[in-house]
C-alpha atoms as a PDB file:
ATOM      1  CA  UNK A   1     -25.268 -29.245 -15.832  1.00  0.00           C
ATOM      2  CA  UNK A   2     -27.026 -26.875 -13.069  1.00  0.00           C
ATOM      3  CA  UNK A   3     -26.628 -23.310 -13.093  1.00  0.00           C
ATOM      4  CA  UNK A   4     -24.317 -21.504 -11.475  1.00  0.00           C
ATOM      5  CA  UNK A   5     -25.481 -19.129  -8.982  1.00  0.00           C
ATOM      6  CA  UNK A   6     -24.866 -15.624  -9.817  1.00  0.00           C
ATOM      7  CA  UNK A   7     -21.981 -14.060  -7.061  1.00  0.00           C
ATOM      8  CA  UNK A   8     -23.101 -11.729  -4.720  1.00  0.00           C
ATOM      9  CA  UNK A   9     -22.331  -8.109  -5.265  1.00  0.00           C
ATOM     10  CA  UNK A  10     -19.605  -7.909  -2.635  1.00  0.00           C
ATOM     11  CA  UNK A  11     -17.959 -10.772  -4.316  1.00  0.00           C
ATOM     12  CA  UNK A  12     -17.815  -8.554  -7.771  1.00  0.00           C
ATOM     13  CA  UNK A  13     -14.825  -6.609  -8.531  1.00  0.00           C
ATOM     14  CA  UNK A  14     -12.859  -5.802 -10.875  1.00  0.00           C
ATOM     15  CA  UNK A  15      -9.908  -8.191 -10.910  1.00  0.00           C
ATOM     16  CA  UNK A  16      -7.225  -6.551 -13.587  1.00  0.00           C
ATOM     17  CA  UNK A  17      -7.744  -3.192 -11.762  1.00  0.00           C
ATOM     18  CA  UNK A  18      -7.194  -4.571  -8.567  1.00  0.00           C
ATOM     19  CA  UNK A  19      -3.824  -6.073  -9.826  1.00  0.00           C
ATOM     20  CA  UNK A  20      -2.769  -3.001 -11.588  1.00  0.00           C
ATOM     21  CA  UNK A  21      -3.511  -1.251  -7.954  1.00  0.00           C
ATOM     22  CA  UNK A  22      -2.050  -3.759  -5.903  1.00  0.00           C
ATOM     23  CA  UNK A  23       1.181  -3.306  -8.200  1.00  0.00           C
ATOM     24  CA  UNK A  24       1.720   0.138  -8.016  1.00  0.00           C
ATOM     25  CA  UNK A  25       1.603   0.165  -4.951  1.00  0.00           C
ATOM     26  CA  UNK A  26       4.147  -2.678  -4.795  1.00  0.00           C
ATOM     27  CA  UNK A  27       6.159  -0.632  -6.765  1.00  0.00           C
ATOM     28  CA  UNK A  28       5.813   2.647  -4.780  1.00  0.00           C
ATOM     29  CA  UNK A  29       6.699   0.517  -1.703  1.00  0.00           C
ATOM     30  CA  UNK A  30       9.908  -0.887  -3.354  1.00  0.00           C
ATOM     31  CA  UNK A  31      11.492   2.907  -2.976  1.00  0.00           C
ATOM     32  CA  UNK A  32      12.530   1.662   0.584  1.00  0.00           C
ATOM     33  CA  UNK A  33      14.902  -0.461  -0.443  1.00  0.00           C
ATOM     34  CA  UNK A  34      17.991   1.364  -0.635  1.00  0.00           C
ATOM     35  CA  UNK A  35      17.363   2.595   3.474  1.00  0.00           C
ATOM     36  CA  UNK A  36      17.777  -1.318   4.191  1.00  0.00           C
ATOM     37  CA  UNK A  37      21.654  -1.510   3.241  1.00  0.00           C
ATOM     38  CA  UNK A  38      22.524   1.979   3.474  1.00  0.00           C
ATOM     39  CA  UNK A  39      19.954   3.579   6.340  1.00  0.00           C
ATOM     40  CA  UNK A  40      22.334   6.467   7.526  1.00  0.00           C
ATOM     41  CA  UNK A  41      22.744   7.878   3.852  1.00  0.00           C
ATOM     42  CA  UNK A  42      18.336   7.344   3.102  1.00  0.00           C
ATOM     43  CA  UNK A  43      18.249   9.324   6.165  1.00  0.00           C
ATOM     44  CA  UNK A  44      20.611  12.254   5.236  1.00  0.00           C
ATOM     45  CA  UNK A  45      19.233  12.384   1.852  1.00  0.00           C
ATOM     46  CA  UNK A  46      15.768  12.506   2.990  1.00  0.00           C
ATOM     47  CA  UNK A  47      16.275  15.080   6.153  1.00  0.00           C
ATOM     48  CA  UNK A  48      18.135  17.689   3.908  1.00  0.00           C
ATOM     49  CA  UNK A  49      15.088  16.907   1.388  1.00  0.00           C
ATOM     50  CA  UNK A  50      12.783  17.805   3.590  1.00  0.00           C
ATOM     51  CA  UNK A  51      14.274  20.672   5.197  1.00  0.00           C
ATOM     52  CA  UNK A  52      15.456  19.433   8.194  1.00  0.00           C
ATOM     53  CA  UNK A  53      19.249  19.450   7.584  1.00  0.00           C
ATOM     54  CA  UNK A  54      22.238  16.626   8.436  1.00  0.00           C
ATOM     55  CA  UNK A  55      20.661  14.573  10.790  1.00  0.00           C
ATOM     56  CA  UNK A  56      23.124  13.569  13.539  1.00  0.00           C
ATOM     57  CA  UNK A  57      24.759   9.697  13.669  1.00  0.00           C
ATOM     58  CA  UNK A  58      22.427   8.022  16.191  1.00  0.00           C
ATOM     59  CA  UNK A  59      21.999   4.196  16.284  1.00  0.00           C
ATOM     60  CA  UNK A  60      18.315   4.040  17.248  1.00  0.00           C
ATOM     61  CA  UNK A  61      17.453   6.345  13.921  1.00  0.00           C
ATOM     62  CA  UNK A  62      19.952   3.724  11.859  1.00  0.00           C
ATOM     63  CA  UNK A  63      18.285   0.766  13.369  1.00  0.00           C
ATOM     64  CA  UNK A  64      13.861   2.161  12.623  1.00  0.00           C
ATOM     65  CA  UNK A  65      15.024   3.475   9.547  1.00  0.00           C
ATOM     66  CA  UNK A  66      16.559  -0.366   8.159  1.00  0.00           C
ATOM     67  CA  UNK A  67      13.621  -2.007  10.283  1.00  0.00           C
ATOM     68  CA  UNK A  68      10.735   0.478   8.918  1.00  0.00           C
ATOM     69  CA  UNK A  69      12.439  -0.347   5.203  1.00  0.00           C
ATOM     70  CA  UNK A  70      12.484  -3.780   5.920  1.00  0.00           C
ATOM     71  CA  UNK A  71       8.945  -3.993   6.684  1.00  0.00           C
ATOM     72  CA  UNK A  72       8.102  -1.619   3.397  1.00  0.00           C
ATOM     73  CA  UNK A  73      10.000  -4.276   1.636  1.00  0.00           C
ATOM     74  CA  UNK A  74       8.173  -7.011   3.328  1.00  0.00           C
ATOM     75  CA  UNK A  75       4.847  -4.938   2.268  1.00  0.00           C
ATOM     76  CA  UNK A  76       5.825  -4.929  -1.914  1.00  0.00           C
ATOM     77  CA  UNK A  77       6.424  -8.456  -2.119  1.00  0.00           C
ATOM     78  CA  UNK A  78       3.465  -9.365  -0.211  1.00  0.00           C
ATOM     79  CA  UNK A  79       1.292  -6.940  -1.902  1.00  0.00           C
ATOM     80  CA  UNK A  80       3.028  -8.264  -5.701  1.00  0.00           C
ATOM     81  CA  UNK A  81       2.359 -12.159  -4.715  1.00  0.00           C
ATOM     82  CA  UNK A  82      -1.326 -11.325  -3.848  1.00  0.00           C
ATOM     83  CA  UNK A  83      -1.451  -9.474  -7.431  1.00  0.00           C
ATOM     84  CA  UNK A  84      -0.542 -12.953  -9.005  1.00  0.00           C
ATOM     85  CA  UNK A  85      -4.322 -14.147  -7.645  1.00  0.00           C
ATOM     86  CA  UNK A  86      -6.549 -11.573  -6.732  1.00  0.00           C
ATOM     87  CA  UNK A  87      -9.411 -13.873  -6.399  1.00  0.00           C
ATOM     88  CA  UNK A  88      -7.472 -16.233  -3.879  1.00  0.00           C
ATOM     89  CA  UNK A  89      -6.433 -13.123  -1.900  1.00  0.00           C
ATOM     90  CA  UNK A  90      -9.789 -11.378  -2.505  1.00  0.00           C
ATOM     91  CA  UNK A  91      -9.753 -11.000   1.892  1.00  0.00           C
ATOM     92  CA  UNK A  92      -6.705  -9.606   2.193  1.00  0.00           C
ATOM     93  CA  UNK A  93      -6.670  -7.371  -0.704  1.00  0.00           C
ATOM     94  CA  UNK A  94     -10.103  -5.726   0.774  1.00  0.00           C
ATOM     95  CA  UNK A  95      -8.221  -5.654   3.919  1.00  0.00           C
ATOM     96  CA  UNK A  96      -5.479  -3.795   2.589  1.00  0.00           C
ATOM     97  CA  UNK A  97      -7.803  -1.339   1.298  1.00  0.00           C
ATOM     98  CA  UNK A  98      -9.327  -0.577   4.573  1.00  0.00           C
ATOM     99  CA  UNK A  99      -6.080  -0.222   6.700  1.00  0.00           C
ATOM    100  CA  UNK A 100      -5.019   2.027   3.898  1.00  0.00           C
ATOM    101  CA  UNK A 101      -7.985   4.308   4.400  1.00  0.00           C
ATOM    102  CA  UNK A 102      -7.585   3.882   8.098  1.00  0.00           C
ATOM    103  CA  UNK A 103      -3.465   4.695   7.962  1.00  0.00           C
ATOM    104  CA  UNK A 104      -4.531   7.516   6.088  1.00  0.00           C
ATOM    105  CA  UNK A 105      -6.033   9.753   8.753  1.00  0.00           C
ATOM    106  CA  UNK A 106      -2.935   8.143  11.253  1.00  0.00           C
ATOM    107  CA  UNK A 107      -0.482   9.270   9.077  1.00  0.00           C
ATOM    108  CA  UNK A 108      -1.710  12.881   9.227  1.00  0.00           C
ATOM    109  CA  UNK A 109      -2.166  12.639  12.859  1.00  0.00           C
ATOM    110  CA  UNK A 110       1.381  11.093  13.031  1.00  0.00           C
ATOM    111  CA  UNK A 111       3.031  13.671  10.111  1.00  0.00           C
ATOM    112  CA  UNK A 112       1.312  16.644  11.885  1.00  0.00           C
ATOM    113  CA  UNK A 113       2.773  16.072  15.353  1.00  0.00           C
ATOM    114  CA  UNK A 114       6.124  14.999  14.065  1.00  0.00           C
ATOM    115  CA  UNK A 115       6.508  18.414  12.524  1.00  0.00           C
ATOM    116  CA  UNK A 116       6.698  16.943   9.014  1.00  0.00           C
ATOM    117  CA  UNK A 117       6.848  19.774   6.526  1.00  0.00           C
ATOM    118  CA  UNK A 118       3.098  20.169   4.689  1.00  0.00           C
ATOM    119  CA  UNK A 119       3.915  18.656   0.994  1.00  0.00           C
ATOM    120  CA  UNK A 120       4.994  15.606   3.407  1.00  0.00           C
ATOM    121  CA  UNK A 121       1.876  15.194   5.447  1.00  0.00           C
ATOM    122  CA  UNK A 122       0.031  15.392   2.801  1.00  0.00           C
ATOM    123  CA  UNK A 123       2.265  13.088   0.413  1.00  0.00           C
ATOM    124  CA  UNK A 124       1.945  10.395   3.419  1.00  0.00           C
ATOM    125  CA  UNK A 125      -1.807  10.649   4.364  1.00  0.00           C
ATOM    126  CA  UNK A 126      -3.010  11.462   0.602  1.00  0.00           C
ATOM    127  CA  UNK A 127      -0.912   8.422  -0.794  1.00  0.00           C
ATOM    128  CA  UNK A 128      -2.855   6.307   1.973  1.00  0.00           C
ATOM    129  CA  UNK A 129      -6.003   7.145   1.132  1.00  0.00           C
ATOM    130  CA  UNK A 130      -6.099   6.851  -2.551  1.00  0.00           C
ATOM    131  CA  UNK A 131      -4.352   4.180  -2.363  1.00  0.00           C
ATOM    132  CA  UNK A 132      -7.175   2.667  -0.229  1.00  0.00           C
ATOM    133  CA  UNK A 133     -10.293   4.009  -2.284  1.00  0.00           C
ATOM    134  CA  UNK A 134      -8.269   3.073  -5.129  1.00  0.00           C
ATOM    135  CA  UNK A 135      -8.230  -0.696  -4.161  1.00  0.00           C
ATOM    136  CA  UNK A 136     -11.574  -0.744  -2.728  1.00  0.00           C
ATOM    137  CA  UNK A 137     -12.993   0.797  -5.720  1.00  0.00           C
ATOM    138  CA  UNK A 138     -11.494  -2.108  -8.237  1.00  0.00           C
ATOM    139  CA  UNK A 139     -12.915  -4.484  -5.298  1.00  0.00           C
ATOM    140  CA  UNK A 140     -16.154  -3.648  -4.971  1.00  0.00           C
ATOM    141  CA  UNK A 141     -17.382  -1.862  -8.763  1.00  0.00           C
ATOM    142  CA  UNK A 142     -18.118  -2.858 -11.748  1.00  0.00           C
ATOM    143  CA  UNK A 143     -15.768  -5.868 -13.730  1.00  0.00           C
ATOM    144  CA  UNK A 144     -16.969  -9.419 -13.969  1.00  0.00           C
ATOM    145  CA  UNK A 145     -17.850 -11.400 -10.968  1.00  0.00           C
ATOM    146  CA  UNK A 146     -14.066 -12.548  -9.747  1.00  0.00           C
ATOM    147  CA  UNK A 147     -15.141 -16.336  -9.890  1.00  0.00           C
ATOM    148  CA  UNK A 148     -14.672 -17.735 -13.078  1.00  0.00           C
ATOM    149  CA  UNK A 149     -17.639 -20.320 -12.893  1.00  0.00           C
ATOM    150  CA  UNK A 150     -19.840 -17.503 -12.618  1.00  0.00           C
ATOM    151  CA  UNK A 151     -18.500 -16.209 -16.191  1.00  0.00           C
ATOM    152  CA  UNK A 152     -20.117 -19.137 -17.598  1.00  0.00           C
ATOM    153  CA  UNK A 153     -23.314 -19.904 -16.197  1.00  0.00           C
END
């Protein structure tokens, strides 16, 4: 039997961490929910949270808010069915890492010139990046290589 060929070190990662990342943020995604069958309460709730008072009835804000939560929802599942086989979805998971660390900097741009209050802009662009590093991090260090033939060459 010949040998298998150790994996590169871009191939290595660290494939329970990356699962455990990928779900959390699943989770954390999840939250938006709720905004899908009820938008115009999500958005009351979460202007007088932030400061901003009753927002008024407008259909534009009740149709982004159940689109935006739709896509968050979208988001979770696709980011829990790529936790199921990390090694399968090895591009897209790195992928995901790197438009989280590129949201990251958009969100503050986009929080900032909104008018968000601070503990929001930096909830929003924080979240992003972390969330990025976090999944690069459990793509790219340490763990075992994340093909199994290499495990037992």
């Amino acid at each position: 039997m010949k040998d298998a060929e150790p994996m590169p070190k871009s191939e290595r990662g660290n494939p329970r961490l990356q699962r455990l990342v990928l779900r959390i943020i699943s989770a954390v995604s999840f939250i938006a929910l709720p905004a899908i069958f009820a938008p115009q309460m999500a958005v009351e709730k979460f202007s007088v949270l932030l400061g901003f008072g009753k927002p008024p009835h407008l259909p534009l804000l009740i149709y982004m808010t159940s689109g935006a939560s739709c896509v968050y929802l979208a988001q979770a599942v696709l980011l829990w069915l790529m936790s199921c086989d990390v090694v399968r979805y090895r591009p897209l998971i790195v992928f995901c890492g790197w438009a989280y660390l590129a949201f990251g900097p958009l969100f503050l741009w986009i929080d900032i010139h909104a008018g968000m209050p601070s503990f929001q802009v930096a909830a929003d662009s924080l979240s992003c990046l972390v969330g990025g590093a976090a999944l690069l991090a459990a793509c790219y260090s340490g763990g075992q290589p994340s093909n199994s033939k290499a495990l037992h060459a």
